[in-house]
PDB file of N, CA and C in Angstrom:
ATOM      1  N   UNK A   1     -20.170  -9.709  -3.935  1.00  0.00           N
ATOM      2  CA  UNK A   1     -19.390  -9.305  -5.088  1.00  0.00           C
ATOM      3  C   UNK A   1     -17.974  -8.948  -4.624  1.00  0.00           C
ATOM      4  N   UNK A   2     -17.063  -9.606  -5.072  1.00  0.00           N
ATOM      5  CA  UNK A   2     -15.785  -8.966  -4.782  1.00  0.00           C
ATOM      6  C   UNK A   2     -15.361  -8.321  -5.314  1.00  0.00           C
ATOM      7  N   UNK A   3     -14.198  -7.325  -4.925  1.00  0.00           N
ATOM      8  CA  UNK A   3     -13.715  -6.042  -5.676  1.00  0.00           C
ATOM      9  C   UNK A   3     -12.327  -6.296  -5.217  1.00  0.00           C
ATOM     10  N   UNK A   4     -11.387  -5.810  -6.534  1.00  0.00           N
ATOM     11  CA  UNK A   4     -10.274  -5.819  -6.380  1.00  0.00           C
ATOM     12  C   UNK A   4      -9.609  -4.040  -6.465  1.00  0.00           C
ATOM     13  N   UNK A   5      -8.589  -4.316  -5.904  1.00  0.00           N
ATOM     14  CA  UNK A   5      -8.188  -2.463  -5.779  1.00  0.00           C
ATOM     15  C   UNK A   5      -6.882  -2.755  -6.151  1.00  0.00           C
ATOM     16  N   UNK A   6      -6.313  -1.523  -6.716  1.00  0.00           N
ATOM     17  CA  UNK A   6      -4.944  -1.562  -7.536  1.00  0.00           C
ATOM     18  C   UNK A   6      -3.888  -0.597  -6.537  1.00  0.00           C
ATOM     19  N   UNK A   7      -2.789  -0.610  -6.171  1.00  0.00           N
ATOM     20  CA  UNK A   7      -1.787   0.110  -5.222  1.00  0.00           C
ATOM     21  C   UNK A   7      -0.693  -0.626  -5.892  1.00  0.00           C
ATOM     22  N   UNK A   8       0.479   0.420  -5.806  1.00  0.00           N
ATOM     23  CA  UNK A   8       1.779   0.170  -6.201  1.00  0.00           C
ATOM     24  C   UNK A   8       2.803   0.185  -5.026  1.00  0.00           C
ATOM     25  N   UNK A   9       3.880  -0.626  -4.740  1.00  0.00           N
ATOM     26  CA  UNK A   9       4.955  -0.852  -3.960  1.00  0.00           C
ATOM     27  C   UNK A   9       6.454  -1.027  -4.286  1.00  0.00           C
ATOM     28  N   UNK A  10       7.240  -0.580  -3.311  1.00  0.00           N
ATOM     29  CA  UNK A  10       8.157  -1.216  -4.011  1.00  0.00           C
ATOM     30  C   UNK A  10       9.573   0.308  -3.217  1.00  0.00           C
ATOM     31  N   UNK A  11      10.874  -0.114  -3.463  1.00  0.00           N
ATOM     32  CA  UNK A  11      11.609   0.361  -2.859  1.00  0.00           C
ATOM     33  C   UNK A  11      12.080   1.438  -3.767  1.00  0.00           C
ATOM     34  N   UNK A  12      11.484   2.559  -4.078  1.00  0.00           N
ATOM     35  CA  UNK A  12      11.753   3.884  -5.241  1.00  0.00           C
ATOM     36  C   UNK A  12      11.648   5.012  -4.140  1.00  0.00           C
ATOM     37  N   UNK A  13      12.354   6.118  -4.452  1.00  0.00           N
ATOM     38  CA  UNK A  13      12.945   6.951  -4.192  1.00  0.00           C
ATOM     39  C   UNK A  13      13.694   7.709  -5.563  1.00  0.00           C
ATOM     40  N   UNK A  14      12.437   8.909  -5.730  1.00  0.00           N
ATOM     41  CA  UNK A  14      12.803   9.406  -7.165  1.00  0.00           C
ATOM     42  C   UNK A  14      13.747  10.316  -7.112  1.00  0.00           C
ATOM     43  N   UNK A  15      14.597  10.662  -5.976  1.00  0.00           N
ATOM     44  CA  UNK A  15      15.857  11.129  -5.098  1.00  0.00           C
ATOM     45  C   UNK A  15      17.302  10.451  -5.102  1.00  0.00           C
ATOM     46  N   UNK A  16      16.823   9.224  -5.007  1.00  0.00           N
ATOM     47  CA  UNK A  16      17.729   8.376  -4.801  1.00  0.00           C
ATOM     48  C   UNK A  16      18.623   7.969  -5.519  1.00  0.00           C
ATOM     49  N   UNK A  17      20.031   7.807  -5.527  1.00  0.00           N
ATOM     50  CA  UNK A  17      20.838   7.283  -6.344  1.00  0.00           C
ATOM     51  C   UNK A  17      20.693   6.319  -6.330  1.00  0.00           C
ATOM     52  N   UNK A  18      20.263   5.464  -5.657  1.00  0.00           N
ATOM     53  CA  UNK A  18      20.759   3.833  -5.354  1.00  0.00           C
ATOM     54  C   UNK A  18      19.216   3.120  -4.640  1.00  0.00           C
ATOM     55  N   UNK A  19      18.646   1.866  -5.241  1.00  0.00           N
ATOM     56  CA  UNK A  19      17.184   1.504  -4.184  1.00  0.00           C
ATOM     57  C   UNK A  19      17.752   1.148  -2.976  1.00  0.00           C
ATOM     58  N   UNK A  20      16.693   1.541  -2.238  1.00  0.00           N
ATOM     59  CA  UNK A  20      16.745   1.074  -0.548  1.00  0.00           C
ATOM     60  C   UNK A  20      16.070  -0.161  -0.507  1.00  0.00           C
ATOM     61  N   UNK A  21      16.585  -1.402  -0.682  1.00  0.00           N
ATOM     62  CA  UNK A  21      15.894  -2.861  -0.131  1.00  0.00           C
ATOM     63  C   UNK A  21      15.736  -2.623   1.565  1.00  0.00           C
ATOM     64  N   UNK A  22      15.799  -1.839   1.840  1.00  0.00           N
ATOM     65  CA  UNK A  22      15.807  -1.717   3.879  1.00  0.00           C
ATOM     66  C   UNK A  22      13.951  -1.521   3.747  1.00  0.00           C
ATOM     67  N   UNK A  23      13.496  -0.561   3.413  1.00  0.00           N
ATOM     68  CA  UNK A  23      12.520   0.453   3.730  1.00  0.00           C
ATOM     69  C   UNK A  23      11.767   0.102   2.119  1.00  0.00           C
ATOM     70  N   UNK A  24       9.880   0.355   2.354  1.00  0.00           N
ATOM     71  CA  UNK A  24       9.503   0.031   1.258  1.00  0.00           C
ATOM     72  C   UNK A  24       8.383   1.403   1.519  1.00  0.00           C
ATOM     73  N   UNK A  25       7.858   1.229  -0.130  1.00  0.00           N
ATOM     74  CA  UNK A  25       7.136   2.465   0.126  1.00  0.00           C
ATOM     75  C   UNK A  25       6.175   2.045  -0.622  1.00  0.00           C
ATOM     76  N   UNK A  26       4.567   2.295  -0.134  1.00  0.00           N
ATOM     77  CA  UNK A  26       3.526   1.480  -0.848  1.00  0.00           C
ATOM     78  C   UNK A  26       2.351   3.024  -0.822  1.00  0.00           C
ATOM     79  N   UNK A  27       1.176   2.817  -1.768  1.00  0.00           N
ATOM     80  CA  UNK A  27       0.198   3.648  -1.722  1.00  0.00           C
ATOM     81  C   UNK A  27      -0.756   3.126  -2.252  1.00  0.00           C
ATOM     82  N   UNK A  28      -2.021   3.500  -2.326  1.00  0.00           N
ATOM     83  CA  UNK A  28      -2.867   3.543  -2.976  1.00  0.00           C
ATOM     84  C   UNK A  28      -4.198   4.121  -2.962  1.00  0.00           C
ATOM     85  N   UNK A  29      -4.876   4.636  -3.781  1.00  0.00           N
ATOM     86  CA  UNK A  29      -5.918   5.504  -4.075  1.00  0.00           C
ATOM     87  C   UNK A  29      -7.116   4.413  -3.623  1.00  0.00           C
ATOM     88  N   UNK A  30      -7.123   3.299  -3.064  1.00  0.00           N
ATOM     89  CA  UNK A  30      -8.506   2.645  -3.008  1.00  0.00           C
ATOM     90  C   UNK A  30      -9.747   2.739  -3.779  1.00  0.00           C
ATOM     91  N   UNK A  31      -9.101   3.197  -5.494  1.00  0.00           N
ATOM     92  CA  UNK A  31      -9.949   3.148  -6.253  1.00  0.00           C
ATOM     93  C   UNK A  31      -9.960   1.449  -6.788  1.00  0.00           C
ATOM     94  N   UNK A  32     -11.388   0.979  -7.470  1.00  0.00           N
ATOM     95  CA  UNK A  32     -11.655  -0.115  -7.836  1.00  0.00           C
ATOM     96  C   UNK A  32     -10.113  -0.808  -9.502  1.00  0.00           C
ATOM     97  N   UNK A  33      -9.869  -1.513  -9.170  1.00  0.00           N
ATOM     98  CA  UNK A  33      -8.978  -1.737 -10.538  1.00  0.00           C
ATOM     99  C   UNK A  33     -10.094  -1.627 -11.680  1.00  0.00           C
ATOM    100  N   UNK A  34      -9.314  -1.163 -12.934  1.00  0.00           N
ATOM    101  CA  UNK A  34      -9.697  -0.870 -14.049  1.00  0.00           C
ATOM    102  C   UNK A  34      -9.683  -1.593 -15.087  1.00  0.00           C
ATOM    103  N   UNK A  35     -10.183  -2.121 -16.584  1.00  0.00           N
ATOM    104  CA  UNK A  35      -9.103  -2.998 -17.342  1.00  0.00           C
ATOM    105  C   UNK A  35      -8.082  -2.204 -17.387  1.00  0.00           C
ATOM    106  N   UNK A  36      -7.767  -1.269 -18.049  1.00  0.00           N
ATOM    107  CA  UNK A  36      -6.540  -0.597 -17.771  1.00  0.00           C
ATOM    108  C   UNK A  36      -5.806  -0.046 -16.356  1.00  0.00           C
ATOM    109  N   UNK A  37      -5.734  -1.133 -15.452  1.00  0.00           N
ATOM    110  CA  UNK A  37      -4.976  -1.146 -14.734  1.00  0.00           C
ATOM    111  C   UNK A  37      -3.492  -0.701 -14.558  1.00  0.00           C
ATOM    112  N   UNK A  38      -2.629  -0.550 -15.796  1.00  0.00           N
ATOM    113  CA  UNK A  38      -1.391   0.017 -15.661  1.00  0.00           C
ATOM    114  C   UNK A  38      -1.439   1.153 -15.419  1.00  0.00           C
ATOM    115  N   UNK A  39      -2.462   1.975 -16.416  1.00  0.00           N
ATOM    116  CA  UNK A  39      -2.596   3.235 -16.602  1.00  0.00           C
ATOM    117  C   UNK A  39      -2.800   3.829 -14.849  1.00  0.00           C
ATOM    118  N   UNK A  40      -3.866   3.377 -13.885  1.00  0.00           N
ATOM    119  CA  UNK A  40      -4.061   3.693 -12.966  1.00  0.00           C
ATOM    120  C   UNK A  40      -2.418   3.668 -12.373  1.00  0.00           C
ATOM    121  N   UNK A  41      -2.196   2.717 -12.096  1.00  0.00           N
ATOM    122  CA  UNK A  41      -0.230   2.288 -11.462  1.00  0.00           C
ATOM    123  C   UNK A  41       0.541   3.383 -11.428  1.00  0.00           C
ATOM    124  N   UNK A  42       0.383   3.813 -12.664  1.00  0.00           N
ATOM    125  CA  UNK A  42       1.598   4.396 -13.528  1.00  0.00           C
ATOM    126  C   UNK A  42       1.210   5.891 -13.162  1.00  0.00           C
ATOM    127  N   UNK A  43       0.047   6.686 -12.820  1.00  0.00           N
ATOM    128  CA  UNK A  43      -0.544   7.861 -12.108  1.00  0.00           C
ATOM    129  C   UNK A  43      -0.522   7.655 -10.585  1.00  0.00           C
ATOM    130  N   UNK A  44      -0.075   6.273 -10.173  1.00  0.00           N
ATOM    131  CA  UNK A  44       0.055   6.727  -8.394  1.00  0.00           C
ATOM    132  C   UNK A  44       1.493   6.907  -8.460  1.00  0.00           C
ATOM    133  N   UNK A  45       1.928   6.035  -9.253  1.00  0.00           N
ATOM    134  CA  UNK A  45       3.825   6.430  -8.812  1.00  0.00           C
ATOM    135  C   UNK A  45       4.069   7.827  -9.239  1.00  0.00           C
ATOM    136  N   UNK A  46       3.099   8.520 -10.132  1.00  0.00           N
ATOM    137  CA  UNK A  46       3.357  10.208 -10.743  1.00  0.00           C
ATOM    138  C   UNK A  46       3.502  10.477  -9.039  1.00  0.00           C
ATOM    139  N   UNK A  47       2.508  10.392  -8.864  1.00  0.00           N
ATOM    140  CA  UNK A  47       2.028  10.755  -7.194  1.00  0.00           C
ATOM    141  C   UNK A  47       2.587  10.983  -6.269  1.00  0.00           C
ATOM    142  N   UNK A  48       3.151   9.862  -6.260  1.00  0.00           N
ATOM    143  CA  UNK A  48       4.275   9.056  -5.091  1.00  0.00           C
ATOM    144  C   UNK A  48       5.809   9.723  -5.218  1.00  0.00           C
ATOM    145  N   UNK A  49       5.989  10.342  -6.411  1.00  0.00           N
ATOM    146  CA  UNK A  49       7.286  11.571  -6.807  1.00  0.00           C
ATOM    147  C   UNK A  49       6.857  12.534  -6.349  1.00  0.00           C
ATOM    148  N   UNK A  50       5.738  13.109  -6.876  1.00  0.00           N
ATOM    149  CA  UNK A  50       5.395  14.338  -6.790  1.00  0.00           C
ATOM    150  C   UNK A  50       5.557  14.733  -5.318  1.00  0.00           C
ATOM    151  N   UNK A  51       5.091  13.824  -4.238  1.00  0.00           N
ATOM    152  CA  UNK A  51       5.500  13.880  -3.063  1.00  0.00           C
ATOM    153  C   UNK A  51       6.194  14.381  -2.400  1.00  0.00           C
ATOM    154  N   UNK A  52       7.594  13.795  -2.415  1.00  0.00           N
ATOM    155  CA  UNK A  52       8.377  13.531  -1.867  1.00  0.00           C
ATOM    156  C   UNK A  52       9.642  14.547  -2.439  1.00  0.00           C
TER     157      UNK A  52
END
């Protein structure tokens, strides 16, 4: 059975004035994708601020 997993990427910096195309910044919860897959996305990048 294959399983697909959902992670977001991409050059953000919720700091940043300007994107960094140099440096990328990726994550993910290695939870299974969802049909509502955005919804998951859209709670790691909360994440991925909250961070940093």
């Amino acid at each position: 059975m294959k399983k697909t997993y959902v992670g977001v990427c991409g050059p953000f910096n919720s700091k940043a004035e300007t994107l960094d195309f140099d440096t990328y910044t990726s994550y993910s919860t290695f939870e299974t994708k969802e049909k509502d897959w955005l919804k998951q996305a859209k709670l790691m990048v909360k994440e991925i601020k909250s961070d940093q």
